[in-house]
Protein backbone atom coordinates (compact mmCIF):
# COMPACT_ATOMS: atom_id res chain seq x y z
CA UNK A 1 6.29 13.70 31.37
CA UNK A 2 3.32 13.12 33.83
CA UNK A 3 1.99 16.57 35.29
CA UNK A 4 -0.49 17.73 38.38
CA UNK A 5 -3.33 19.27 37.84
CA UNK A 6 -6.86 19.62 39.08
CA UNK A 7 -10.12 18.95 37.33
CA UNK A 8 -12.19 21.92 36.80
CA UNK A 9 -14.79 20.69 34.14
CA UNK A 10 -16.17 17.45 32.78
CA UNK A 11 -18.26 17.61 29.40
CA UNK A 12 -19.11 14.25 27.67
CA UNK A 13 -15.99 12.28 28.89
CA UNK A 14 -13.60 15.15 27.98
CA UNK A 15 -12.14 16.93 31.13
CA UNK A 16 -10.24 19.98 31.89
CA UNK A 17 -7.43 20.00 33.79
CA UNK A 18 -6.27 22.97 35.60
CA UNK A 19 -2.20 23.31 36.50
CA UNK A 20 -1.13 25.29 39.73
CA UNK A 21 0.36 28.06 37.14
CA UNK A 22 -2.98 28.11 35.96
CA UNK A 23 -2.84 26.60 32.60
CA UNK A 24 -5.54 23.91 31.45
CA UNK A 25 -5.18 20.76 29.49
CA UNK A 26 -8.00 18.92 27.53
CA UNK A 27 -7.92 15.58 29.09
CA UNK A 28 -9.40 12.29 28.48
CA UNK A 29 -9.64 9.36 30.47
CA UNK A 30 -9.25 5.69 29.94
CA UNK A 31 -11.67 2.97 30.92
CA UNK A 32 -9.89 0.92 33.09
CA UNK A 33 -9.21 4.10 35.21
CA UNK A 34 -11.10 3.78 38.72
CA UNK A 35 -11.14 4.94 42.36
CA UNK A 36 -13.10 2.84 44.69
CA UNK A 37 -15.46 1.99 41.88
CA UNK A 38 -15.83 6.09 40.64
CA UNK A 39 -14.64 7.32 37.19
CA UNK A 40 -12.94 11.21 37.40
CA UNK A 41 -15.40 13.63 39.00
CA UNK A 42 -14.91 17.54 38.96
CA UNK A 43 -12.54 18.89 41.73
CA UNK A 44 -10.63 15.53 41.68
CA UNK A 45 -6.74 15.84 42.13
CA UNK A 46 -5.15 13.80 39.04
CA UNK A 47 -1.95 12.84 37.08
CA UNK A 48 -2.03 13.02 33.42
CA UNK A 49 0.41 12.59 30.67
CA UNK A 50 0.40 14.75 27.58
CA UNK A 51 -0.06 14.01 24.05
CA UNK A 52 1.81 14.90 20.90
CA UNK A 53 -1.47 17.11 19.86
CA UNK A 54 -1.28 19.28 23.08
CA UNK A 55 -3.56 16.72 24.78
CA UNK A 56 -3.47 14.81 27.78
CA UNK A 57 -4.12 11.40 28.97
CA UNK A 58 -5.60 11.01 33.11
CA UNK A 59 -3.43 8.07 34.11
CA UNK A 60 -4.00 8.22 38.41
CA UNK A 61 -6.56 9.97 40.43
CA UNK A 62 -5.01 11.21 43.57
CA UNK A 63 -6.37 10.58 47.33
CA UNK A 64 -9.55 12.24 47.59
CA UNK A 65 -10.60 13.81 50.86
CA UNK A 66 -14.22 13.82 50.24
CA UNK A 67 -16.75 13.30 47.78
CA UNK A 68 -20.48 15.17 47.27
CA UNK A 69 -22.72 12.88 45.39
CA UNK A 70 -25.38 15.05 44.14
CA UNK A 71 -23.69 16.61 42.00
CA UNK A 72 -20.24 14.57 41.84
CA UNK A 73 -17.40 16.88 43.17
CA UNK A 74 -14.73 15.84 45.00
CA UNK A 75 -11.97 17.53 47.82
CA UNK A 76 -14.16 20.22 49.10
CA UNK A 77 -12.85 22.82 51.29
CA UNK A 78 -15.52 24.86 52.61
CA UNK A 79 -19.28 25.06 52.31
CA UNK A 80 -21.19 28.59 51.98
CA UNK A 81 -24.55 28.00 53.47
CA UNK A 82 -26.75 30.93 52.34
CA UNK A 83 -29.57 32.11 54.22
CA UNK A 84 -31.88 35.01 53.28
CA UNK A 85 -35.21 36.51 54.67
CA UNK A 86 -37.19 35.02 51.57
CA UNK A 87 -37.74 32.49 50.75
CA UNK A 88 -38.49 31.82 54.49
CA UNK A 89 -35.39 30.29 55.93
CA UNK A 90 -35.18 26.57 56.94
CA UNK A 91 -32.98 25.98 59.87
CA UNK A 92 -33.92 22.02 59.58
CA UNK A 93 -31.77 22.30 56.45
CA UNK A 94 -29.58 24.57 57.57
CA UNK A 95 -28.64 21.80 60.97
CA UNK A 96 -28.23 19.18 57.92
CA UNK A 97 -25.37 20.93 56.11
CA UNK A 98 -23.36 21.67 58.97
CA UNK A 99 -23.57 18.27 60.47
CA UNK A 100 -22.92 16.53 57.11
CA UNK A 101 -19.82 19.21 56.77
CA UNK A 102 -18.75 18.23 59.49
CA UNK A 103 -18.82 14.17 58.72
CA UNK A 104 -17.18 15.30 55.72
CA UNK A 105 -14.51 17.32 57.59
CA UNK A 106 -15.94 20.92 55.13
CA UNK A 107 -15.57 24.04 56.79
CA UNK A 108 -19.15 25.55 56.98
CA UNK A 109 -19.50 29.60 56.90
CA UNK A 110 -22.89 30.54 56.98
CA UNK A 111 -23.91 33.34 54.29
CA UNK A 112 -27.06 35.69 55.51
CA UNK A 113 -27.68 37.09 51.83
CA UNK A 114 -29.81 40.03 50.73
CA UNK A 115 -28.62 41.51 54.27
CA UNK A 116 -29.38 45.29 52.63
CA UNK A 117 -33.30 44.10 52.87
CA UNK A 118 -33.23 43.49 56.97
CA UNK A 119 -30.72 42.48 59.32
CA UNK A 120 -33.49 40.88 61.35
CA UNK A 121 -32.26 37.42 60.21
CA UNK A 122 -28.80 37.87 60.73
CA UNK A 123 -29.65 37.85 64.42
CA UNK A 124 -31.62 34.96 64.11
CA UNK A 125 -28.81 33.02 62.87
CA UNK A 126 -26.38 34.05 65.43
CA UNK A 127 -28.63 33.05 68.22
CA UNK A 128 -28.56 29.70 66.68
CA UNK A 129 -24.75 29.39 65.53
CA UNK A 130 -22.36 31.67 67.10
CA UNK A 131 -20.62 29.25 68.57
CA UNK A 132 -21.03 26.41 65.59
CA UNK A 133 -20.08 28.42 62.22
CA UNK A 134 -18.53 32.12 61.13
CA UNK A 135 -21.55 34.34 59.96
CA UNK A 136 -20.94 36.88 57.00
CA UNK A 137 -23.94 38.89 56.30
CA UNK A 138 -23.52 40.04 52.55
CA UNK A 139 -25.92 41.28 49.75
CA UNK A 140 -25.31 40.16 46.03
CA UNK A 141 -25.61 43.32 44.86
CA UNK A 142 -22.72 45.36 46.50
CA UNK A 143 -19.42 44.55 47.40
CA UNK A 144 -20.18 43.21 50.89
CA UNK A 145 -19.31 39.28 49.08
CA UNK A 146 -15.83 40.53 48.83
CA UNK A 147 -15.93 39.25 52.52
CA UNK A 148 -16.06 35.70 51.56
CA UNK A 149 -13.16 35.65 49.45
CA UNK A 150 -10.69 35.24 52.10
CA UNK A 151 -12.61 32.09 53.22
CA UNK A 152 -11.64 29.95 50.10
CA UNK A 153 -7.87 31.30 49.78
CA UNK A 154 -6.10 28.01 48.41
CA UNK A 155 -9.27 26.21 49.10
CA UNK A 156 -12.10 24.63 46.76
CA UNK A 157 -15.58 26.27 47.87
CA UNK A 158 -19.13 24.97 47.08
CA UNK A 159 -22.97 26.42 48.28
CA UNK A 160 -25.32 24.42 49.78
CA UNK A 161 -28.80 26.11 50.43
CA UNK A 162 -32.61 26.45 49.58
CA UNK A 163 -33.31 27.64 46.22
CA UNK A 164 -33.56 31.52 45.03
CA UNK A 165 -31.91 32.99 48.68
CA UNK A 166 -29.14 33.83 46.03
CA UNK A 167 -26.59 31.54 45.49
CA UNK A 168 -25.83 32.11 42.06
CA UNK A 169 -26.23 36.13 42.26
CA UNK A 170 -23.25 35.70 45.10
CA UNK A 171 -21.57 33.70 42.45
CA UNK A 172 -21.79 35.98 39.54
CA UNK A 173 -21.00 38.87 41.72
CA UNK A 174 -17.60 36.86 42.67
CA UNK A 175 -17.17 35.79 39.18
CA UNK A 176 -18.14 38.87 36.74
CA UNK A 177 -17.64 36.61 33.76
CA UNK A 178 -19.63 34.02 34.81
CA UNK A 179 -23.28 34.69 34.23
CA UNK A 180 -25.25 32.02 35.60
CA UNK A 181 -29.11 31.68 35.25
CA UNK A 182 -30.67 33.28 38.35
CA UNK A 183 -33.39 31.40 39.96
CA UNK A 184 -36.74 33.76 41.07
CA UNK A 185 -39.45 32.54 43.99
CA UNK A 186 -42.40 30.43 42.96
CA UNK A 187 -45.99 32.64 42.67
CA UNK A 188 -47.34 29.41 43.74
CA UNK A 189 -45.71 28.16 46.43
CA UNK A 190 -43.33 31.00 48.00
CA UNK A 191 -40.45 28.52 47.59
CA UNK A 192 -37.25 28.83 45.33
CA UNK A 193 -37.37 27.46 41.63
CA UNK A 194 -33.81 25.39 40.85
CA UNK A 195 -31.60 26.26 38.14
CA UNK A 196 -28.48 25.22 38.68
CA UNK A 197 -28.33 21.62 37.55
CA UNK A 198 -24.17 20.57 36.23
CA UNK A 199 -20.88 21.56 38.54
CA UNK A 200 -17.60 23.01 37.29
CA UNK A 201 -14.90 24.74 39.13
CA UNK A 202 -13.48 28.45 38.44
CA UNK A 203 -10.52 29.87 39.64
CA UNK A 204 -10.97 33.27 42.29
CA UNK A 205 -7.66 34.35 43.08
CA UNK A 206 -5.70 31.34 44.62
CA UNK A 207 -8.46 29.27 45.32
CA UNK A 208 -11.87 27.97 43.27
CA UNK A 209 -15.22 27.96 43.48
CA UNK A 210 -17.76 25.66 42.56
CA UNK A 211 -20.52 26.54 40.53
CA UNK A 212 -23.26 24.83 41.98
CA UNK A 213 -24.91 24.00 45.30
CA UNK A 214 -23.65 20.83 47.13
CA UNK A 215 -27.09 18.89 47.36
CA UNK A 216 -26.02 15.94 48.93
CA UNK A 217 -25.30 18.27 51.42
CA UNK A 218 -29.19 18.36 52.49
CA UNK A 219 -29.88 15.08 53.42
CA UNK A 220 -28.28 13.22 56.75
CA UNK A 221 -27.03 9.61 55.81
CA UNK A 222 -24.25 7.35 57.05
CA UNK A 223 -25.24 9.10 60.38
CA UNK A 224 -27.05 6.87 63.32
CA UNK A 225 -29.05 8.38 66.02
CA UNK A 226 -26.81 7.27 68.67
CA UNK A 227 -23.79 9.29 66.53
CA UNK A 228 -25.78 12.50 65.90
CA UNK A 229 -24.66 14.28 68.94
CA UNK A 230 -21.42 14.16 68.26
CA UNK A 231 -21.83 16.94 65.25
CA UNK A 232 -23.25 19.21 67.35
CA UNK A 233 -19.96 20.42 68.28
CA UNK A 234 -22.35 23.46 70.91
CA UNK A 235 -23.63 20.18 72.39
CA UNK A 236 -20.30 18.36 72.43
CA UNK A 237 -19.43 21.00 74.94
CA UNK A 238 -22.22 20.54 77.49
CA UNK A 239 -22.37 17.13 77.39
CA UNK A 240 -19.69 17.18 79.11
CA UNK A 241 -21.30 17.48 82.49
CA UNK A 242 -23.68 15.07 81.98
CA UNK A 243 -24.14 12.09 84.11
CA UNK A 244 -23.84 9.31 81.18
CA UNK A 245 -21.04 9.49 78.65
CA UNK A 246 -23.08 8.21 76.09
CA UNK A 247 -26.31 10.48 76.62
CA UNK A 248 -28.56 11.20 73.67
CA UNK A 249 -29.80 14.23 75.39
CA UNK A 250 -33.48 12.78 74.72
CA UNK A 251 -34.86 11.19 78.06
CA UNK A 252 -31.91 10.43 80.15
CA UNK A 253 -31.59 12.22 83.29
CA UNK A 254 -29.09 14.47 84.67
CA UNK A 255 -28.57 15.76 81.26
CA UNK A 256 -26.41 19.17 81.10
CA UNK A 257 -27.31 19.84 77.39
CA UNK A 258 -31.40 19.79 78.36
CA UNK A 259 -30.02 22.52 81.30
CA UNK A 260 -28.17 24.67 79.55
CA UNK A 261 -31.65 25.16 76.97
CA UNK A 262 -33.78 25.01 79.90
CA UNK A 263 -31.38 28.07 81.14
CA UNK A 264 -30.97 30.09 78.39
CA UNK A 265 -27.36 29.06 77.43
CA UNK A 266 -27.86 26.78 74.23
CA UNK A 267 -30.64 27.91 71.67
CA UNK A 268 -34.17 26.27 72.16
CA UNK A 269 -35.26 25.86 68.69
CA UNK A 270 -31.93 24.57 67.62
CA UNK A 271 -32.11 21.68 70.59
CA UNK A 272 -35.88 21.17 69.20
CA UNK A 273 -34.96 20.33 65.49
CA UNK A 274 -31.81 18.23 66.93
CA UNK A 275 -34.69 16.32 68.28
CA UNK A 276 -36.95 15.63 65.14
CA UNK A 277 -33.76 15.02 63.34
CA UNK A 278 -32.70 12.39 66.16
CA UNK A 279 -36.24 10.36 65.60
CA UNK A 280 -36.02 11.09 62.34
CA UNK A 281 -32.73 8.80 62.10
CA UNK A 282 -34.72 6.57 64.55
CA UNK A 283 -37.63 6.45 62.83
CA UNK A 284 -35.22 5.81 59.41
CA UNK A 285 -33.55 2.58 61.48
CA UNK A 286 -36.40 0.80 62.50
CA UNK A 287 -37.39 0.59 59.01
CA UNK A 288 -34.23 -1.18 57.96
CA UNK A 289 -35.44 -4.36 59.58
């Protein structure tokens, strides 16, 4: 009798299967088994048959709705994108995330961690995504994370951020039992040292979370220039008033996005990165031919 279940961990070919009554099966999965050229990845939706030894066989991966590359994890819900006051934030990466959630149809909430140190940043944040992402300011060490839990209710939930602002203290303080290595801030070079390096899905009330930080996340691709406006969804709402439908919001004139920054009503700094990202992805096309 085939059964549903979802995969939660992948060691050496061997996978875990999680039921919705919670119970997990020690799957394997043949060869010849393939979606769109991909063998089983964590988080993927699957059928599987079980065995006379209390095993199971994967026979059919269900209909994905998205896939992270780096690491492999499929049908992701929501994003966490954590932000703290060190290491020194980078909004660059921070615009990245959301528009690639957003290609990927991921909810993004944006975490401000270690929010018991200053609250200065929290401010920063919502000057420069009110209207884009909900903001939970939270500190690892205290119950203030409880606030995210309602965010990945029935979902599947990853992080995407730089390293050591505290993704994997948020985890652990979700997940008591978990105990994942906590990366520390380079003497060197002020920046976060990685640590966690292999994704697996555990189960927070009706919903699970993903155990690592959804890198492929960080870099734009699949996007072109002419496109990127269209995951600002801030900018999506000014352009509306300006005098070409398909304005860049670069040199055209008449533009209502370059008025509402040049008035106050859309961030500055947020319209400047969209900018270096935009010739970025120009920059990035011309060297395709």
């Amino acid at each position: 009798m085939s059964k549903n279940g979802i995969v939660t961990k992948l060691v050496g070919g061997v996978f875990n299967v999680m039921e919705e009554n919670g119970k997990v099966t020690v799957c394997y999965s043949p060869k010849k088994l393939r979606y769109k050229e991909s063998d089983v990845i964590i988080g993927d939706n699957v059928r599987f048959d079980t065995l006379k030894n209390g095993k199971g066989i994967i026979n059919k991966i269900l209909p994905r709705k998205n896939k992270l590359s780096r690491p492999e994890i499929a049908n992701v819900d929501v994003c966490f994108i954590v932000v703290a006051s060190e290491p020194q934030p980078d909004l660059y990466l921070v615009d990245k995330v959301l528009i690639n959630c957003f290609q990927e149809k991921i909810e993004p909430i944006i975490v401000v961690n270690k929010s018991d140190i200053s609250t200065e940043l929290f401010d920063v944040i919502c000057d420069n995504y009110k209207s884009v992402a909900d903001i939970i300011p939270v500190s690892a060490l205290n119950e203030t994370v409880n606030a995210l839990k309602p965010f990945f209710s029935g979902k599947t939930a990853c992080f995407a951020g730089q390293s050591a602002v505290g993704k994997t203290s948020i985890i652990n303080a979700l997940l008591p039992d978990f105990c994942g290595a906590v990366g520390r801030l380079s003497v060197k070079s002020g920046r976060g040292m990685h640590t966690t390096r292999h994704a697996s899905l555990h189960k927070v009330n009706d919903g699970f979370l993903a155990d690592t930080c959804g890198f492929s996340l960080c870099d734009l691709h699949n996007i072109r220039s002419d496109e990127l406006r269209l995951y600002l969804d801030d900018f999506v709402e000014c352009s509306r008033n300006c005098k070409y439908n398909s304005c860049t919001h670069t040199v055209e004139p008449d533009c209502a996005v370059k008025k509402a920054v040049s008035n106050g009503k859309l961030n500055k700094d947020r319209y400047d990165r969209y900018l270096e990202e935009y010739n970025e992805l120009v920059e990035a096309e011309k060297n395709q031919y």
